[in-house]
N, C-alpha and C. Protein backbone atom coordinates (compact mmCIF):
# COMPACT_ATOMS: atom_id res chain seq x y z
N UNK A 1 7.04 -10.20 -4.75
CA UNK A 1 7.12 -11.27 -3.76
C UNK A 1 6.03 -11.05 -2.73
N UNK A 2 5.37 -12.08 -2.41
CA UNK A 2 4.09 -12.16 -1.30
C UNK A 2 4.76 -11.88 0.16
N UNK A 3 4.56 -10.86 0.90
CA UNK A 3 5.03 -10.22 1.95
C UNK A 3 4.37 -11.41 3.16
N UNK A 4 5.21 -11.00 4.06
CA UNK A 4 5.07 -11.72 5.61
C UNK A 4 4.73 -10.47 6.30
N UNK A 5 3.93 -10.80 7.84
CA UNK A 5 3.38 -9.73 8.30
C UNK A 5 4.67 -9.34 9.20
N UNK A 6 4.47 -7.87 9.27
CA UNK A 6 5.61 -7.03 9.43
C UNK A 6 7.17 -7.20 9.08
N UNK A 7 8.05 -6.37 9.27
CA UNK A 7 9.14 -6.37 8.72
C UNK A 7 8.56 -6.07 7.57
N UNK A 8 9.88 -5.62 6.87
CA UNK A 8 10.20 -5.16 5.35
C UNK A 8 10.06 -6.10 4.48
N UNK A 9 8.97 -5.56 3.77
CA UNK A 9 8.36 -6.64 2.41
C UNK A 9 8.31 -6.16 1.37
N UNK A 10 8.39 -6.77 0.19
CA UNK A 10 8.46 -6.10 -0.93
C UNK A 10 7.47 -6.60 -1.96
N UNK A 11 6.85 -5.48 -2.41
CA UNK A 11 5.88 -5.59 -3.19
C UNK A 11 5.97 -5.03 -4.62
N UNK A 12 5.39 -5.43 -5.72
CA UNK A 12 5.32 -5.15 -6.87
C UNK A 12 5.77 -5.99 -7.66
N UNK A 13 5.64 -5.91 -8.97
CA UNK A 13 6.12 -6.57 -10.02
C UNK A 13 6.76 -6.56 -11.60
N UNK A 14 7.43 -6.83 -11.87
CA UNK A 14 7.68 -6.29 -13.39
C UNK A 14 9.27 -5.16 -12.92
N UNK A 15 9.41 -4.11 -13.74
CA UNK A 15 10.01 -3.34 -13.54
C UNK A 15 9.97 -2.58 -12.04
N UNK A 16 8.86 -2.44 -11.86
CA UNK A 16 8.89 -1.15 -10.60
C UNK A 16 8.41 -2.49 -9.22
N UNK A 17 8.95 -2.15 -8.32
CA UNK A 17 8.80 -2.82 -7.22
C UNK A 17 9.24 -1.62 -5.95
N UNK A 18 8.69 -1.91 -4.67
CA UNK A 18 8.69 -1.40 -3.78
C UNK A 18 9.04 -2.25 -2.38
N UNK A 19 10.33 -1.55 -1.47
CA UNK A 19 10.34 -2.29 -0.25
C UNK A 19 9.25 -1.63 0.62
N UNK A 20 8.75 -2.09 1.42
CA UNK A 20 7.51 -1.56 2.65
C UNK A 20 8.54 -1.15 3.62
N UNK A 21 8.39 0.29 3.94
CA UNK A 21 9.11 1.19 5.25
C UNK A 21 8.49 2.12 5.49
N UNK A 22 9.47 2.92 5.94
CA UNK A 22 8.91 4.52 6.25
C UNK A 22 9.40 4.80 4.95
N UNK A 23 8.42 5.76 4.65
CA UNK A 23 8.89 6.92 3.57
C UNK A 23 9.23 6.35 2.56
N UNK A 24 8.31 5.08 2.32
CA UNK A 24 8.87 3.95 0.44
C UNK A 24 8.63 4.49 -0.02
N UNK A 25 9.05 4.56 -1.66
CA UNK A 25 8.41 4.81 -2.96
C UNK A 25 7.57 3.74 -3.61
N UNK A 26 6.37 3.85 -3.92
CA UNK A 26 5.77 2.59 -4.14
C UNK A 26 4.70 3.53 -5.42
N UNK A 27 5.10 4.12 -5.81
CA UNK A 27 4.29 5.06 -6.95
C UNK A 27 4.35 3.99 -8.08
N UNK A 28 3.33 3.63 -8.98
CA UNK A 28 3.15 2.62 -9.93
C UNK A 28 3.76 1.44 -9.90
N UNK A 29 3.35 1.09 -8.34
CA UNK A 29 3.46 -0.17 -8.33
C UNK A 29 1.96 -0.67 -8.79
N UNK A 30 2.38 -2.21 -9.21
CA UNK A 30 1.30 -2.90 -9.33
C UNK A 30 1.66 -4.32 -8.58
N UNK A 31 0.33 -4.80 -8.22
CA UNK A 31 0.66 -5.99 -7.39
C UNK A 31 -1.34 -6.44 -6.81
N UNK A 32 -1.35 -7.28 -7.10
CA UNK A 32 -3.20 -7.56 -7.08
C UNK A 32 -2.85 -9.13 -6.29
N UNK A 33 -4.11 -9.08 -5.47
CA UNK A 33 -4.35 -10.22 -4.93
C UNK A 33 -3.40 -10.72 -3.83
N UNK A 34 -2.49 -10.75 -3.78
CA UNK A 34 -1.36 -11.05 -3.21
C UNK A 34 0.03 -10.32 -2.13
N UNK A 35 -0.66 -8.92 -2.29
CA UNK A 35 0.41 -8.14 -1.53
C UNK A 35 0.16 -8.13 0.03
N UNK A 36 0.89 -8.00 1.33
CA UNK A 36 0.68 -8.57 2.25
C UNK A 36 1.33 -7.58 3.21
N UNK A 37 1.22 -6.68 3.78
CA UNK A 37 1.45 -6.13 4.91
C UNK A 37 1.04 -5.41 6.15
N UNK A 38 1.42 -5.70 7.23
CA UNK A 38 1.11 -5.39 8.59
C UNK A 38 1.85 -4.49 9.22
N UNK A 39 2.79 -4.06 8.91
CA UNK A 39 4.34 -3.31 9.83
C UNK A 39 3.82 -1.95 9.34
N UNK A 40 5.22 -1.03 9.60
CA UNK A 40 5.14 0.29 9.34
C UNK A 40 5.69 0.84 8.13
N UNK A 41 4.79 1.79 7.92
CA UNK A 41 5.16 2.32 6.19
C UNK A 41 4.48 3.71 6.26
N UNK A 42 4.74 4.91 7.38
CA UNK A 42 4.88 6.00 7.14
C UNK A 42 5.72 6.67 6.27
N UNK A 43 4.33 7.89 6.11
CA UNK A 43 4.94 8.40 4.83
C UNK A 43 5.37 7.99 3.40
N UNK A 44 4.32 7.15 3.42
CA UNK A 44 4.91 6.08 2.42
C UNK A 44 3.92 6.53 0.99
N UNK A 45 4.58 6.58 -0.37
CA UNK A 45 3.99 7.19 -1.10
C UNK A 45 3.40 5.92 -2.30
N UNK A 46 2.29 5.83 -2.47
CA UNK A 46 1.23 4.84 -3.14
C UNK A 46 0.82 5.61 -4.42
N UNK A 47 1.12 6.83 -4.98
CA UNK A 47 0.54 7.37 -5.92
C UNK A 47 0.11 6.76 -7.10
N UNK A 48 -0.62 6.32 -7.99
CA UNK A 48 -0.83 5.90 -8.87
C UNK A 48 -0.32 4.27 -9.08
N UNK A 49 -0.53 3.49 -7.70
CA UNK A 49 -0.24 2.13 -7.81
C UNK A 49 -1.72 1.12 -7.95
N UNK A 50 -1.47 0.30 -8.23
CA UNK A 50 -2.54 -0.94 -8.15
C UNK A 50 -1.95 -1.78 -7.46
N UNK A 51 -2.66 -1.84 -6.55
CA UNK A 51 -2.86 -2.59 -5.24
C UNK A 51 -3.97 -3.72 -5.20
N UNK A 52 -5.19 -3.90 -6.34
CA UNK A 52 -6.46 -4.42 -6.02
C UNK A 52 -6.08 -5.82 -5.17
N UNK A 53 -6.98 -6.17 -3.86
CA UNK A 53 -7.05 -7.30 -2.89
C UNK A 53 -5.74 -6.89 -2.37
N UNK A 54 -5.20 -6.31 -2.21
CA UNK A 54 -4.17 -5.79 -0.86
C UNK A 54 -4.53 -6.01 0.82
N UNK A 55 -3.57 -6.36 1.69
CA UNK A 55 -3.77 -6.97 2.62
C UNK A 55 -2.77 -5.66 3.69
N UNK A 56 -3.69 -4.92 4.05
CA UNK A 56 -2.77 -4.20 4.87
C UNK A 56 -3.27 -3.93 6.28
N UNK A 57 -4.10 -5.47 6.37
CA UNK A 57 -4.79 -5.33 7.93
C UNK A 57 -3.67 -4.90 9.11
N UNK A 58 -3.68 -3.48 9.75
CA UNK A 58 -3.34 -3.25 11.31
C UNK A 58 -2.06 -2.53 11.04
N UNK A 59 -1.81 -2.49 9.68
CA UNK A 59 -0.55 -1.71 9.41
C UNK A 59 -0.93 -0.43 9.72
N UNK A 60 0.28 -0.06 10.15
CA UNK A 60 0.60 1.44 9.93
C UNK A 60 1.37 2.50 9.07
N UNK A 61 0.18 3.33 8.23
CA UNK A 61 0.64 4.02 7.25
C UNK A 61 -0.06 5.24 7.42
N UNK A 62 0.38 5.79 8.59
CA UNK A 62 0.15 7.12 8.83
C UNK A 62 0.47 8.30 8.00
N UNK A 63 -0.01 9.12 7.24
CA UNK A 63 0.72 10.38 6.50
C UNK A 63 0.97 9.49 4.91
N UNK A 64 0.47 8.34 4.22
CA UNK A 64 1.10 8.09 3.20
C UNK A 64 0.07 8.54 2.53
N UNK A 65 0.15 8.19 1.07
CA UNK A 65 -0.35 8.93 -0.04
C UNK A 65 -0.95 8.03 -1.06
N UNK A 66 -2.29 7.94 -1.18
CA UNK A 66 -2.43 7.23 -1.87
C UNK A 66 -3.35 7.63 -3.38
N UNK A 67 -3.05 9.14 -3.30
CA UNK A 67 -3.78 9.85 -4.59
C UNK A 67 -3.86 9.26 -5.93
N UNK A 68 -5.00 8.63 -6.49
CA UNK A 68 -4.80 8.02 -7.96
C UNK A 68 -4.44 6.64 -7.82
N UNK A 69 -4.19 5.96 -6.60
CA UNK A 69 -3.64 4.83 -6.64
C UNK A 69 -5.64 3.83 -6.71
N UNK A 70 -5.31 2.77 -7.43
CA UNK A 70 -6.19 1.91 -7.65
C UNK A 70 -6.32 0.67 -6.45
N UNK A 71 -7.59 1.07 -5.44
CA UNK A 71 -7.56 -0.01 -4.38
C UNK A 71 -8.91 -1.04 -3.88
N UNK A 72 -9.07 -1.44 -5.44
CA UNK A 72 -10.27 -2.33 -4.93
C UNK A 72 -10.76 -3.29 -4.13
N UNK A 73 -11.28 -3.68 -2.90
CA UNK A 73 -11.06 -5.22 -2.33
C UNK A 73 -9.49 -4.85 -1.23
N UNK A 74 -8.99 -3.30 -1.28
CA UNK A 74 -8.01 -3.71 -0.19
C UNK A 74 -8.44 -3.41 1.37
N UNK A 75 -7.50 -4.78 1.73
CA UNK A 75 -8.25 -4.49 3.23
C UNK A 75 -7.32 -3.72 4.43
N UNK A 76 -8.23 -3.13 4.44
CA UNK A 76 -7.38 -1.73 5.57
C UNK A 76 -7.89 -2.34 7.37
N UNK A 77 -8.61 -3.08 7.78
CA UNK A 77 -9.17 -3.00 9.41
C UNK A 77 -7.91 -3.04 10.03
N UNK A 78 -8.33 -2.13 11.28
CA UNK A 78 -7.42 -1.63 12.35
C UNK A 78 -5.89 -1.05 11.41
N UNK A 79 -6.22 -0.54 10.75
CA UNK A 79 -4.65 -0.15 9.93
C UNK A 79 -4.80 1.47 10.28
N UNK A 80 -3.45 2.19 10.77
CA UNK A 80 -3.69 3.70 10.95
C UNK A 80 -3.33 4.28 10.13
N UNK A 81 -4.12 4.98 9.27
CA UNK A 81 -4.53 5.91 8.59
C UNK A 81 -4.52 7.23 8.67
N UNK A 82 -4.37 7.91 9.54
CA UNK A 82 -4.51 8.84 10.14
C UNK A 82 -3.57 10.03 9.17
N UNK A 83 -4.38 10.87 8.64
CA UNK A 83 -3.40 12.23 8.37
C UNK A 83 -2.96 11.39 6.69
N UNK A 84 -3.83 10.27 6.34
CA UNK A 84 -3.01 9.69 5.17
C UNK A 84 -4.13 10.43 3.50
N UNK A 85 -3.68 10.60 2.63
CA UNK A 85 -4.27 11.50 1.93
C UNK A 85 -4.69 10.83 0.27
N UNK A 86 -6.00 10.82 0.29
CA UNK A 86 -6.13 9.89 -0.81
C UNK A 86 -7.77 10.38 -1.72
N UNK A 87 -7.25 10.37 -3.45
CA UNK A 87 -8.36 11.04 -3.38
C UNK A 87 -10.00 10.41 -3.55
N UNK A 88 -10.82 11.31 -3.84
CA UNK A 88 -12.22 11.06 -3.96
C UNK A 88 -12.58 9.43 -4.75
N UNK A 89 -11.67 9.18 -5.45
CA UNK A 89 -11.69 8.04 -6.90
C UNK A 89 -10.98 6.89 -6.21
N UNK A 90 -10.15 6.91 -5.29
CA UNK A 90 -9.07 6.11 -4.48
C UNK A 90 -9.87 4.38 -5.03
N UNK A 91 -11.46 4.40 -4.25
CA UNK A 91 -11.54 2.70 -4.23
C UNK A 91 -12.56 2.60 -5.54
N UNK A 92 -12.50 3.34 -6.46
CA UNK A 92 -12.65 2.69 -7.96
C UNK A 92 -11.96 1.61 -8.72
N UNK A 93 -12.78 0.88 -9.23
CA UNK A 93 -12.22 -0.68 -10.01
C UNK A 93 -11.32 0.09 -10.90
C-alpha cells in the first residue's frame, strides 16, 4: 500500500510486507516506485529489501540497517541517517 507522510505505513508486497516504526522488520521487502515515508522508523531493519524510487524525504531512520538492501533512485533529503549502517553496494541497480 502507497504510504502517507508520517504515521505508520505499510510497505511491501506479495508475501512479505512491512509496517514503518521503530524497530520494523522490513528485511526482503520489495516495493519500487511507490513506497512513501516521512515519520519515524528507528532501528528499523531494511536488510536485503528493494526499495528502488523510495520516498523517504525527512524521515527519520536513525540506527536502521540497510546492508544488501537494493536502493536505486531512493530519495533520502533531510532524512536522519545518522549511526544508520549500510553497505559499500547499498545504491547499486
Amino acid at each position: 500500500m502507497v504510504g502517507q507522510a508520517g504515521g505508520h505505513v505499510t510497505i511491501g508486497k506479495g508475501a512479505k510486507i512491512c509496517v514503518m516504526k521503530n524497530k520494523a522488520d522490513c528485511r526482503n521487502v520489495s516495493h519500487k516506485w511507490s513506497a512513501v515515508f516521512h515519520g519515524e522508523a528507528n532501528k528499523a531493519k531494511f536488510q536485503a529489501a528493494k526499495l528502488k524510487g523510495a520516498d523517504f524525504r525527512g524521515a527519520d531512520l536513525k540506527k536502521s540497517k540497510f546492508a544488501g538492501a537494493k536502493m536505486k533512485y531512493v530519495n533520502f533529503t533531510a532524512a536522519n541517517l545518522r549511526n544508520a549502517v549500510a553497505a559499500i553496494n547499498a545504491m547499486d541497480p
